[in-house]
N, C-alpha and C. Protein backbone atom coordinates (compact mmCIF):
# COMPACT_ATOMS: atom_id res chain seq x y z
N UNK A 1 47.18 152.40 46.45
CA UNK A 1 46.74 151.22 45.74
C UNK A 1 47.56 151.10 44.45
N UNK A 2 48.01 149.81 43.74
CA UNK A 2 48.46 149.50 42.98
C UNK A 2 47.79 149.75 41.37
N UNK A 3 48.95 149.39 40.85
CA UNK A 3 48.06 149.70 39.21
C UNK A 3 47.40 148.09 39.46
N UNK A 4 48.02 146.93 39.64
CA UNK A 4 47.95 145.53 40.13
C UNK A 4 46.15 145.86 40.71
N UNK A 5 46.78 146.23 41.77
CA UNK A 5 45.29 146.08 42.84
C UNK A 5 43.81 146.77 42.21
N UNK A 6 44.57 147.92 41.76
CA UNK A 6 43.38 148.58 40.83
C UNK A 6 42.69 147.53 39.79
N UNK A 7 43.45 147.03 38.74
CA UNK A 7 43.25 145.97 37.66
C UNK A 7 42.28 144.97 38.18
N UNK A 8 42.54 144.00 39.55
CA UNK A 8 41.86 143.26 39.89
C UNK A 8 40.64 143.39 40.68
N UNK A 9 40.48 144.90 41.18
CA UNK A 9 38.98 145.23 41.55
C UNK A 9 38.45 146.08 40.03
N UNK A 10 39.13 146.02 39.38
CA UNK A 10 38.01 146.70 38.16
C UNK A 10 37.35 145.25 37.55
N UNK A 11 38.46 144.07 37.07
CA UNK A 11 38.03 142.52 36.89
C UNK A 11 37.21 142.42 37.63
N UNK A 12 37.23 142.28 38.75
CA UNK A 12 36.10 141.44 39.74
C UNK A 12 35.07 142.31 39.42
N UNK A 13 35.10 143.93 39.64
CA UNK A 13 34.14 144.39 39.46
C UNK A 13 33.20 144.26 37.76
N UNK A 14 33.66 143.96 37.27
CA UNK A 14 32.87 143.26 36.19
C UNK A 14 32.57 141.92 35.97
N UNK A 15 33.57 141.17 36.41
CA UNK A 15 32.78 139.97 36.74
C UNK A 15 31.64 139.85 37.49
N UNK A 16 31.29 140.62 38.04
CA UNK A 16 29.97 140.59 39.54
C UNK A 16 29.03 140.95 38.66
N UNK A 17 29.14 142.13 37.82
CA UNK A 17 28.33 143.17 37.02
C UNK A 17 27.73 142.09 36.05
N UNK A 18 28.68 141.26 35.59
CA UNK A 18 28.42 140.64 34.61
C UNK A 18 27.25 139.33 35.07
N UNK A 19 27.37 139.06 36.25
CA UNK A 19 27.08 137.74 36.95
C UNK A 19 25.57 138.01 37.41
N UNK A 20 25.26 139.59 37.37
CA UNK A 20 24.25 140.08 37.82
C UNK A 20 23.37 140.32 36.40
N UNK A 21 24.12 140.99 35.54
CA UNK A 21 23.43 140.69 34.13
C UNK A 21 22.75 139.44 33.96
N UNK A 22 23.57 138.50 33.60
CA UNK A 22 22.62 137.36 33.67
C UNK A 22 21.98 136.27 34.10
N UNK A 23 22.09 137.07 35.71
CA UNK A 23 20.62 136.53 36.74
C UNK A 23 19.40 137.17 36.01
N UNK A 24 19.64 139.12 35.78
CA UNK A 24 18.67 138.92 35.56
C UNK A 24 18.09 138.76 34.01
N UNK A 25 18.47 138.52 33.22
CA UNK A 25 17.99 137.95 31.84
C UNK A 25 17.48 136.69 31.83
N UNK A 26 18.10 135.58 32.73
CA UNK A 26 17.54 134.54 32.92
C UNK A 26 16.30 134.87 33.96
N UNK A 27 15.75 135.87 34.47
CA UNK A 27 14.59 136.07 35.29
C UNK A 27 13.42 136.29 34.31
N UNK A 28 14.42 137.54 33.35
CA UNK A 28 13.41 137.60 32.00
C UNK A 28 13.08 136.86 31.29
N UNK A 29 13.76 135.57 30.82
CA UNK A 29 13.57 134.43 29.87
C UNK A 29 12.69 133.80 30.67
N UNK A 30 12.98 133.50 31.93
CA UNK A 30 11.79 132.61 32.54
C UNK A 30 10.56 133.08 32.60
N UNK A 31 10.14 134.50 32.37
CA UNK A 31 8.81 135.15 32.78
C UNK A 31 8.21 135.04 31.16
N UNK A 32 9.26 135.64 30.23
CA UNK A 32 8.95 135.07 28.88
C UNK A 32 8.28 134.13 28.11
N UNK A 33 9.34 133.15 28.74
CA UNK A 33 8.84 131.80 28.42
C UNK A 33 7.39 131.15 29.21
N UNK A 34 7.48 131.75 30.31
CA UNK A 34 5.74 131.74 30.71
C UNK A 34 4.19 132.00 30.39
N UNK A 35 5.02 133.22 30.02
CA UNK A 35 3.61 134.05 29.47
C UNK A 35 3.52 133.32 27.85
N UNK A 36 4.94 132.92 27.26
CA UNK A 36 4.55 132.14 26.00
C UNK A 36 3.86 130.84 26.22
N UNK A 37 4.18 129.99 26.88
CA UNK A 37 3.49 128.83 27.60
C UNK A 37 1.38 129.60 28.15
N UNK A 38 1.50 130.14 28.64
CA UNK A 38 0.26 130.64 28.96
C UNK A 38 -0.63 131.04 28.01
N UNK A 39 -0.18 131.87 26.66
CA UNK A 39 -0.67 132.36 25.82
C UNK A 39 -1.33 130.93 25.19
N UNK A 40 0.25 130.05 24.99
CA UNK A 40 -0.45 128.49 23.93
C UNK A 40 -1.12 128.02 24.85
N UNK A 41 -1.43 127.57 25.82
CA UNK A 41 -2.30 126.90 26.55
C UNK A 41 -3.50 127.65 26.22
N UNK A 42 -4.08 128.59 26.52
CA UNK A 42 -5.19 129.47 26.31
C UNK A 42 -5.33 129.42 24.81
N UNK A 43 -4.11 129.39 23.47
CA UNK A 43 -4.69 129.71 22.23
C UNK A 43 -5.20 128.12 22.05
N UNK A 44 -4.82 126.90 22.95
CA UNK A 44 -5.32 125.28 22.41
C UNK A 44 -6.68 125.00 23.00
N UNK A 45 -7.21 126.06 23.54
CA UNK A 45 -8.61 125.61 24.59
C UNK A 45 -9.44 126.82 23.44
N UNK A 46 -8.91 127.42 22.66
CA UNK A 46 -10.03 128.43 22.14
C UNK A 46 -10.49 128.08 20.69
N UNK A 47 -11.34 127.37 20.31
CA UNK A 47 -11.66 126.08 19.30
C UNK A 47 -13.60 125.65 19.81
N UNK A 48 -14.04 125.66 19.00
CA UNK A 48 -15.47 125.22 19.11
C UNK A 48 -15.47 123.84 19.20
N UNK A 49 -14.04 122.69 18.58
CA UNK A 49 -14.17 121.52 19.43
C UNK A 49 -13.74 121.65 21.23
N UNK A 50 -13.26 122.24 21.41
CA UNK A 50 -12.63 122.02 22.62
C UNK A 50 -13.97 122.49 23.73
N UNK A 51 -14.88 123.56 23.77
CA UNK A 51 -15.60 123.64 24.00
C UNK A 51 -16.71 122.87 23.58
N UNK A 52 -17.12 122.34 22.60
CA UNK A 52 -18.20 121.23 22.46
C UNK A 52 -17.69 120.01 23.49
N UNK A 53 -16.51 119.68 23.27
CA UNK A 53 -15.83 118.55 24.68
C UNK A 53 -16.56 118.74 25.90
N UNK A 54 -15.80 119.80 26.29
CA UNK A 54 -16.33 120.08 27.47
C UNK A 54 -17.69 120.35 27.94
N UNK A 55 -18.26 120.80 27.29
CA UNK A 55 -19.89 120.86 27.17
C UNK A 55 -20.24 119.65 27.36
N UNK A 56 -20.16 118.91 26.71
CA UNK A 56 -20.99 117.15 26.73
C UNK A 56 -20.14 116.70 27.86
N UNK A 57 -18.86 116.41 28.45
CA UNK A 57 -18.33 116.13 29.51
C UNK A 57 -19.00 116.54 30.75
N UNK A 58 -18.75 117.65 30.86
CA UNK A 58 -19.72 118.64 32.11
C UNK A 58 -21.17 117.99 31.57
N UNK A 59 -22.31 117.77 30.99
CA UNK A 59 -23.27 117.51 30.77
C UNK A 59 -23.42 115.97 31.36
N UNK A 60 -22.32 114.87 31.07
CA UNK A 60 -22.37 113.64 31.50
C UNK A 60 -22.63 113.65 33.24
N UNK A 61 -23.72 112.45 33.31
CA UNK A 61 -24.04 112.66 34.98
C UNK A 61 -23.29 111.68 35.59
N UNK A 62 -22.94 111.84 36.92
CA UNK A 62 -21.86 111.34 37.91
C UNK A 62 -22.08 109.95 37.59
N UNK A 63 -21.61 108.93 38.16
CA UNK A 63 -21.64 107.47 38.23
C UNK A 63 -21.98 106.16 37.28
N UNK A 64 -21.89 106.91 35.81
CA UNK A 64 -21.59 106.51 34.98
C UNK A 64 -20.34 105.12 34.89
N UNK A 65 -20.69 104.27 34.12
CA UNK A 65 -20.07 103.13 34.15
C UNK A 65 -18.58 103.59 32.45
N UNK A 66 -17.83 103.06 32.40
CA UNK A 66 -17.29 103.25 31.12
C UNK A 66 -17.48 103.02 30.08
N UNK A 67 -18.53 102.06 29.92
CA UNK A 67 -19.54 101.86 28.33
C UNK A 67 -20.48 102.43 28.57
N UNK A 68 -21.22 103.11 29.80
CA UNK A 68 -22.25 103.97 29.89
C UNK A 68 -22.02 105.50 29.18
N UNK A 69 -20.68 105.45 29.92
CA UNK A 69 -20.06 107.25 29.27
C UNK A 69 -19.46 106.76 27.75
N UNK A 70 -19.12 105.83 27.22
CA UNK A 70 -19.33 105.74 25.69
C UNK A 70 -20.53 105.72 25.21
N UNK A 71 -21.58 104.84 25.48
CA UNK A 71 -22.89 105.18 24.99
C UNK A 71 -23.10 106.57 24.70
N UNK A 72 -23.22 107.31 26.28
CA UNK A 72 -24.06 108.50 26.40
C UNK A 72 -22.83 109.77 25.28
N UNK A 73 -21.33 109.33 25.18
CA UNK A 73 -21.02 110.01 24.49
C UNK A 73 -21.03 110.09 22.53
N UNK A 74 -21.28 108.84 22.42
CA UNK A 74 -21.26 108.48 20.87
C UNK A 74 -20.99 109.25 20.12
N UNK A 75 -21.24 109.78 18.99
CA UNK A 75 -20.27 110.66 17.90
C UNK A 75 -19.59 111.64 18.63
N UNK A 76 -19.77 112.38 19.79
CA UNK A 76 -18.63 112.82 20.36
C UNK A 76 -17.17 112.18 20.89
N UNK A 77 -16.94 110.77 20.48
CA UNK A 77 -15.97 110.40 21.73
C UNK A 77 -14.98 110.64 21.24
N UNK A 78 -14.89 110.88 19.84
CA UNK A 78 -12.93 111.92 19.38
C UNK A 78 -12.82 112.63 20.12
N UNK A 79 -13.79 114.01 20.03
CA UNK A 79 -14.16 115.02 20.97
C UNK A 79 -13.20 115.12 22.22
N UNK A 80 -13.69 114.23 22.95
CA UNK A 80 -13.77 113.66 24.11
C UNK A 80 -12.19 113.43 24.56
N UNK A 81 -12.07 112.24 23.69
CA UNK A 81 -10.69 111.64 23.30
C UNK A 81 -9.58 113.06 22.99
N UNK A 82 -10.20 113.65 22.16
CA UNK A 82 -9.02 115.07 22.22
C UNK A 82 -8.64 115.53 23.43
N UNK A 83 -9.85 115.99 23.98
CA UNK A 83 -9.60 116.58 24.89
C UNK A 83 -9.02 115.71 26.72
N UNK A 84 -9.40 114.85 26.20
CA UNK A 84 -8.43 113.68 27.20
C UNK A 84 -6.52 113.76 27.00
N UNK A 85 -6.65 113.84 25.72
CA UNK A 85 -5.01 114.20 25.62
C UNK A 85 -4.71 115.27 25.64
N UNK A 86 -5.50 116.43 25.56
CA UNK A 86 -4.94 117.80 25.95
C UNK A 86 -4.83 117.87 27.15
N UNK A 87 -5.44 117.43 28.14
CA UNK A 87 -5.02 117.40 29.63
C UNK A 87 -3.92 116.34 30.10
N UNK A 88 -3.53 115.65 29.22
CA UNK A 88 -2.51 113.87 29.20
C UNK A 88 -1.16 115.48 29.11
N UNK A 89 -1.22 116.46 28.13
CA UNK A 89 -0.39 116.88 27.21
C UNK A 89 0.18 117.97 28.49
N UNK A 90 -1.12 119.03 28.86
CA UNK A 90 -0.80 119.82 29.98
C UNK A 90 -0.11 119.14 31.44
N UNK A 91 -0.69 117.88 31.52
CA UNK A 91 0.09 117.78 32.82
C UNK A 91 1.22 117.07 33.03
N UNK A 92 2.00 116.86 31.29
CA UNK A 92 3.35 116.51 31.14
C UNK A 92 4.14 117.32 31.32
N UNK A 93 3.63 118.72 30.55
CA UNK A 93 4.15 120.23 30.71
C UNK A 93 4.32 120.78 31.80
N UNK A 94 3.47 120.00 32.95
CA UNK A 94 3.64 120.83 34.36
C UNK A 94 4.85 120.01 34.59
N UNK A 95 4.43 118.87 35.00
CA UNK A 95 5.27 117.88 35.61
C UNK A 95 6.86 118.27 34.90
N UNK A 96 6.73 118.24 33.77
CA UNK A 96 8.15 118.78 33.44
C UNK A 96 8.75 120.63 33.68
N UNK A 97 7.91 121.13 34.27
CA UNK A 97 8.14 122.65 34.34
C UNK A 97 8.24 123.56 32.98
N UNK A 98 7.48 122.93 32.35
CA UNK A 98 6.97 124.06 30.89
C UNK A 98 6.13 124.67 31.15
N UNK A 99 5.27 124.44 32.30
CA UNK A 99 3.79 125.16 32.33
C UNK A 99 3.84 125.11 34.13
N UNK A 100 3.85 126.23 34.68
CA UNK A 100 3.71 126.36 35.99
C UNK A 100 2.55 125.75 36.47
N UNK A 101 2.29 124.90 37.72
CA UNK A 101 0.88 124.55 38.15
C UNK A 101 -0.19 125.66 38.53
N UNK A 102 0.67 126.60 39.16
CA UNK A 102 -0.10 127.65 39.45
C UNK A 102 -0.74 128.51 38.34
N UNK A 103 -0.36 128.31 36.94
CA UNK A 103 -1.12 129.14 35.96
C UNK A 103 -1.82 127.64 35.21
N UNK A 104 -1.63 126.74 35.03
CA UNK A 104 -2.58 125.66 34.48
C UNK A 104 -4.39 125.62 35.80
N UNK A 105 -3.51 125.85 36.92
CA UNK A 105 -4.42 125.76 37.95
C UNK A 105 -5.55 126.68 37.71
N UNK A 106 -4.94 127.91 37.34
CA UNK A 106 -5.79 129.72 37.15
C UNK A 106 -6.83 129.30 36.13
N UNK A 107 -6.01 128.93 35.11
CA UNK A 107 -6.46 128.62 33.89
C UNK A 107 -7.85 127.03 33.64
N UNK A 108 -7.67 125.83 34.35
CA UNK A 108 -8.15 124.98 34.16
C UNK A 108 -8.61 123.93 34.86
N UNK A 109 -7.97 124.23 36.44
CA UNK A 109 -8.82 123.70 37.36
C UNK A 109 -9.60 123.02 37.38
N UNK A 110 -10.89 123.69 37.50
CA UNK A 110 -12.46 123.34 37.60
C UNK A 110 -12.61 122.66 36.32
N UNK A 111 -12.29 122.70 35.19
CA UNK A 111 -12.46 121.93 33.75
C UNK A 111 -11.63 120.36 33.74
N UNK A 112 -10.18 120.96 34.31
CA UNK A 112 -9.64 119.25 34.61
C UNK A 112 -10.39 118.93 35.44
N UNK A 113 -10.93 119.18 37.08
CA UNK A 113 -10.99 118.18 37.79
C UNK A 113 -12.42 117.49 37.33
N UNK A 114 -13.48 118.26 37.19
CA UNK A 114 -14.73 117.61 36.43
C UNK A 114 -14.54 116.64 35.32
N UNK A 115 -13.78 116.85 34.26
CA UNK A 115 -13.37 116.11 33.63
C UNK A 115 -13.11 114.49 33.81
N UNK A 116 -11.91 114.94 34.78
CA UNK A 116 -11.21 113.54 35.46
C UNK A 116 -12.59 113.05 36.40
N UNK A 117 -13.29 113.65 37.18
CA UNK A 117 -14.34 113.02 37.86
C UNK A 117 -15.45 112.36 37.07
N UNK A 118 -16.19 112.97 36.05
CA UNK A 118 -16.90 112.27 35.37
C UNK A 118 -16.54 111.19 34.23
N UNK A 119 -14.69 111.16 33.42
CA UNK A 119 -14.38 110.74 32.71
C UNK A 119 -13.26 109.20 33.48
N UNK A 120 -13.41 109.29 34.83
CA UNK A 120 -12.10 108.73 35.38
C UNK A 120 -12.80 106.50 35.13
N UNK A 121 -14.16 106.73 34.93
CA UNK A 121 -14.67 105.40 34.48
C UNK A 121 -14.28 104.73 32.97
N UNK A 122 -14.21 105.77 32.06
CA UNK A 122 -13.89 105.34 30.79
C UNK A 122 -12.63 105.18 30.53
N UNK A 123 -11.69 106.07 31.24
CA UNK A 123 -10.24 106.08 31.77
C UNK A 123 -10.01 104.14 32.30
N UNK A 124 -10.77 104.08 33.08
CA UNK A 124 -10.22 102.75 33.88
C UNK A 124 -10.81 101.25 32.64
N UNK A 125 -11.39 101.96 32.27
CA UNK A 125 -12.10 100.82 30.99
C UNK A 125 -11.05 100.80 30.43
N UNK A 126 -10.71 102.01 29.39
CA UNK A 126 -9.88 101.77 28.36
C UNK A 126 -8.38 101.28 28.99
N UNK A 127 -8.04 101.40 30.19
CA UNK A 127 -6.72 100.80 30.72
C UNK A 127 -6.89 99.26 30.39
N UNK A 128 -7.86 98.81 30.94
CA UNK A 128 -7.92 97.11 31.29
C UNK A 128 -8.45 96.90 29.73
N UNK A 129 -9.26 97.29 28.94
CA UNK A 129 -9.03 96.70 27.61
C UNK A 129 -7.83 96.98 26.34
N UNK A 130 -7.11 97.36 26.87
CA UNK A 130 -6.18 97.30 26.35
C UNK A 130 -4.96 97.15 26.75
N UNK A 131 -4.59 96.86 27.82
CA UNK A 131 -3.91 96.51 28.50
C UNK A 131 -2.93 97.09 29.29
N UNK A 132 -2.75 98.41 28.94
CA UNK A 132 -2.24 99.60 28.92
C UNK A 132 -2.59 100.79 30.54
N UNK A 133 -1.80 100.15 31.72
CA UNK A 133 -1.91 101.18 32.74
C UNK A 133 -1.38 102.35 32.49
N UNK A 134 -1.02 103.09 31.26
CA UNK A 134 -0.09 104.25 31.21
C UNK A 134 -1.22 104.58 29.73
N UNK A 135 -2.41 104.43 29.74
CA UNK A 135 -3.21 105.65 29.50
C UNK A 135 -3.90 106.64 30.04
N UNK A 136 -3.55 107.52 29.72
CA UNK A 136 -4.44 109.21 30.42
C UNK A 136 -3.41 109.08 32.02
N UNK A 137 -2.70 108.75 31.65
CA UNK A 137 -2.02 108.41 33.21
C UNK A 137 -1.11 109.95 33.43
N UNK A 138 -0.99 111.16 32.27
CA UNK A 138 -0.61 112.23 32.98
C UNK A 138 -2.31 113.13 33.12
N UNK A 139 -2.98 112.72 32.85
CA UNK A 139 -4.42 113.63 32.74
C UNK A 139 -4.71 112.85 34.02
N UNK A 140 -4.52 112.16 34.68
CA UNK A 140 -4.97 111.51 36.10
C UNK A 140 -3.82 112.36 36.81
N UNK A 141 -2.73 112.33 36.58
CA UNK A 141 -1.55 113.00 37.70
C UNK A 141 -1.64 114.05 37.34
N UNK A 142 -2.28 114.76 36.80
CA UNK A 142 -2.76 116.56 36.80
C UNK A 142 -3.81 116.62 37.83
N UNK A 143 -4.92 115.60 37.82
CA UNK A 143 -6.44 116.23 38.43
C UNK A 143 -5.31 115.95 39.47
N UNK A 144 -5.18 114.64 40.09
CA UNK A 144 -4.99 114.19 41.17
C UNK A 144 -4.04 115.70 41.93
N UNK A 145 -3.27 116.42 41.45
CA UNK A 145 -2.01 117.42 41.57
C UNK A 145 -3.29 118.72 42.32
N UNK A 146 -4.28 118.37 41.06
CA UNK A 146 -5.05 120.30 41.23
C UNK A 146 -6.40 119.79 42.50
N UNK A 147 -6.29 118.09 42.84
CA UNK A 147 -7.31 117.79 43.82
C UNK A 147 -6.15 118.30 44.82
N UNK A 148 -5.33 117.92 45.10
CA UNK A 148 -4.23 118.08 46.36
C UNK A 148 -4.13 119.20 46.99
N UNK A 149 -4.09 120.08 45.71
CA UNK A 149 -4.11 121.86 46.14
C UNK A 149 -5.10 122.80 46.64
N UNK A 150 -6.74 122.18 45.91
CA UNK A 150 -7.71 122.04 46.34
C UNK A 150 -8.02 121.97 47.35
N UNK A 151 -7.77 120.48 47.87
CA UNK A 151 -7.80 120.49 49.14
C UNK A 151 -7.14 121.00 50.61
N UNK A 152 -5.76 121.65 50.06
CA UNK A 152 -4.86 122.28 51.21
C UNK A 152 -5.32 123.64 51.40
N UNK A 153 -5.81 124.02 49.95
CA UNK A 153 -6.47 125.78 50.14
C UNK A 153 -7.72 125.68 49.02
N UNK A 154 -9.22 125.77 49.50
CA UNK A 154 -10.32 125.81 49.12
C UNK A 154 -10.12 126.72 47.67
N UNK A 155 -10.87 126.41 46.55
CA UNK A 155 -10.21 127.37 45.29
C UNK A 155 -11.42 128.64 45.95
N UNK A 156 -10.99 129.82 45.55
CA UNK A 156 -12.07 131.13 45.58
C UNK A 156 -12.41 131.64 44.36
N UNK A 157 -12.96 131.99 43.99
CA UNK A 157 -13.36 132.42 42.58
C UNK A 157 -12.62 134.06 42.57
N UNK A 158 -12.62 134.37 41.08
CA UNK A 158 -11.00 134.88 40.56
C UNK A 158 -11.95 136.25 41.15
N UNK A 159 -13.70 136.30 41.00
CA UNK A 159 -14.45 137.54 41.00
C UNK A 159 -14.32 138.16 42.87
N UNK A 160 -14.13 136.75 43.23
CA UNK A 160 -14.21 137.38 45.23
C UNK A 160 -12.75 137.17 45.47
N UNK A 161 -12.01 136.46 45.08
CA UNK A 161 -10.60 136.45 45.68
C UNK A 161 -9.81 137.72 44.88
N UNK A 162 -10.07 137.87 43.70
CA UNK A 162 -9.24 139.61 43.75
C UNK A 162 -10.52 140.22 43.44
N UNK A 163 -11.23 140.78 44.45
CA UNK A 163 -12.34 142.22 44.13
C UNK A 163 -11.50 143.37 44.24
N UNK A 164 -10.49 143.30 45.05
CA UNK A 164 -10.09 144.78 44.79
C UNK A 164 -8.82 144.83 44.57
N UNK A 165 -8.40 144.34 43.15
CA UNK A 165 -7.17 144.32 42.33
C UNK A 165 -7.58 145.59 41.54
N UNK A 166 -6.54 145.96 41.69
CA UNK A 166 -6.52 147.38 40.23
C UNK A 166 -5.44 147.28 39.88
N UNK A 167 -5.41 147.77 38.25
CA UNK A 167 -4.11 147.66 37.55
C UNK A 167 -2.61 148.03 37.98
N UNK A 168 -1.67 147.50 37.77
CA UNK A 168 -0.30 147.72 38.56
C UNK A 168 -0.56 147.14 39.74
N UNK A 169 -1.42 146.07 40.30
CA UNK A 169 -0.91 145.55 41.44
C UNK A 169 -1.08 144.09 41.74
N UNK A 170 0.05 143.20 41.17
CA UNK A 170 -0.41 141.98 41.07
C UNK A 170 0.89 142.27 42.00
């Protein structure tokens, strides 16, 4: 073998080395950047408004009209209203791949879709009085996303679908 031939498998051989480096750093940045995304999602839901929201939401009964669920919500409807755009906010983040569906899903599921089910009347009010079809219109294309998934695979609860997870084995 050449000094030539030698030279260009030691090149290549670092070019490859190198090419493999940063596959995997970009594997690491992406898991990174997840768990940072996961952490803020979880640190914007941990707030005594965000839970008072949801409390009176979940409390509102089904078939409510959209001035009915303003009535029944009254000095809560900022509340309310916040938490309408925190789900407007999360399912921009999915839709754009800042926030995986599968960890918004883990995470908020059952809170969006109730939400959107009991709130989807005041939703359609505030569209037509104001004229505006592009309100709450990503907090509708989230439920609608976590109804879809829902429905292709029944959700299981985190206590029966991993009973026998032990540490080191996700």
């Amino acid at each position: 073998m050449t000094l030539s031939e030698v030279v260009n498998l030691v090149t290549a051989a670092t070019l490859l080395a190198g090419l493999l480096f940063g596959v995997v750093q970009l594997r690491q940045f992406r898991k990174v950047r997840e768990r940072e995304a996961a952490l803020e999602l979880l640190r914007s839901f941990q707030s005594p408004q965000t839970a008072r929201a949801l409390r009176r939401v979940f409390e509102l009964p089904s078939g409510l009209s959209g001035e009915e669920i303003e009535d029944a919500l009254a000095d809560d409807m900022d509340l309310v209203y916040s938490l309408m755009t925190t789900w407007e906010s999360v399912g921009i983040l999915v839709f754009r791949g800042e926030a995986s569906i599968d960890m918004v899903e883990d995470f908020f599921s059952g809170p969006v879709l109730v939400s959107w089910r009991r709130l989807e009347p005041l939703v359609h009010r505030t569209r037509e009085t104001s004229g505006r079809d592009t309100i709450s219109e990503w907090f509708q294309w989230l439920a609608d996303r976590m109804a879809e998934r829902e429905a292709a695979v029944p959700p299981r609860p985190a206590h029966i679908e991993h009973r026998d997870w032990r540490p080191g084995k996700n």
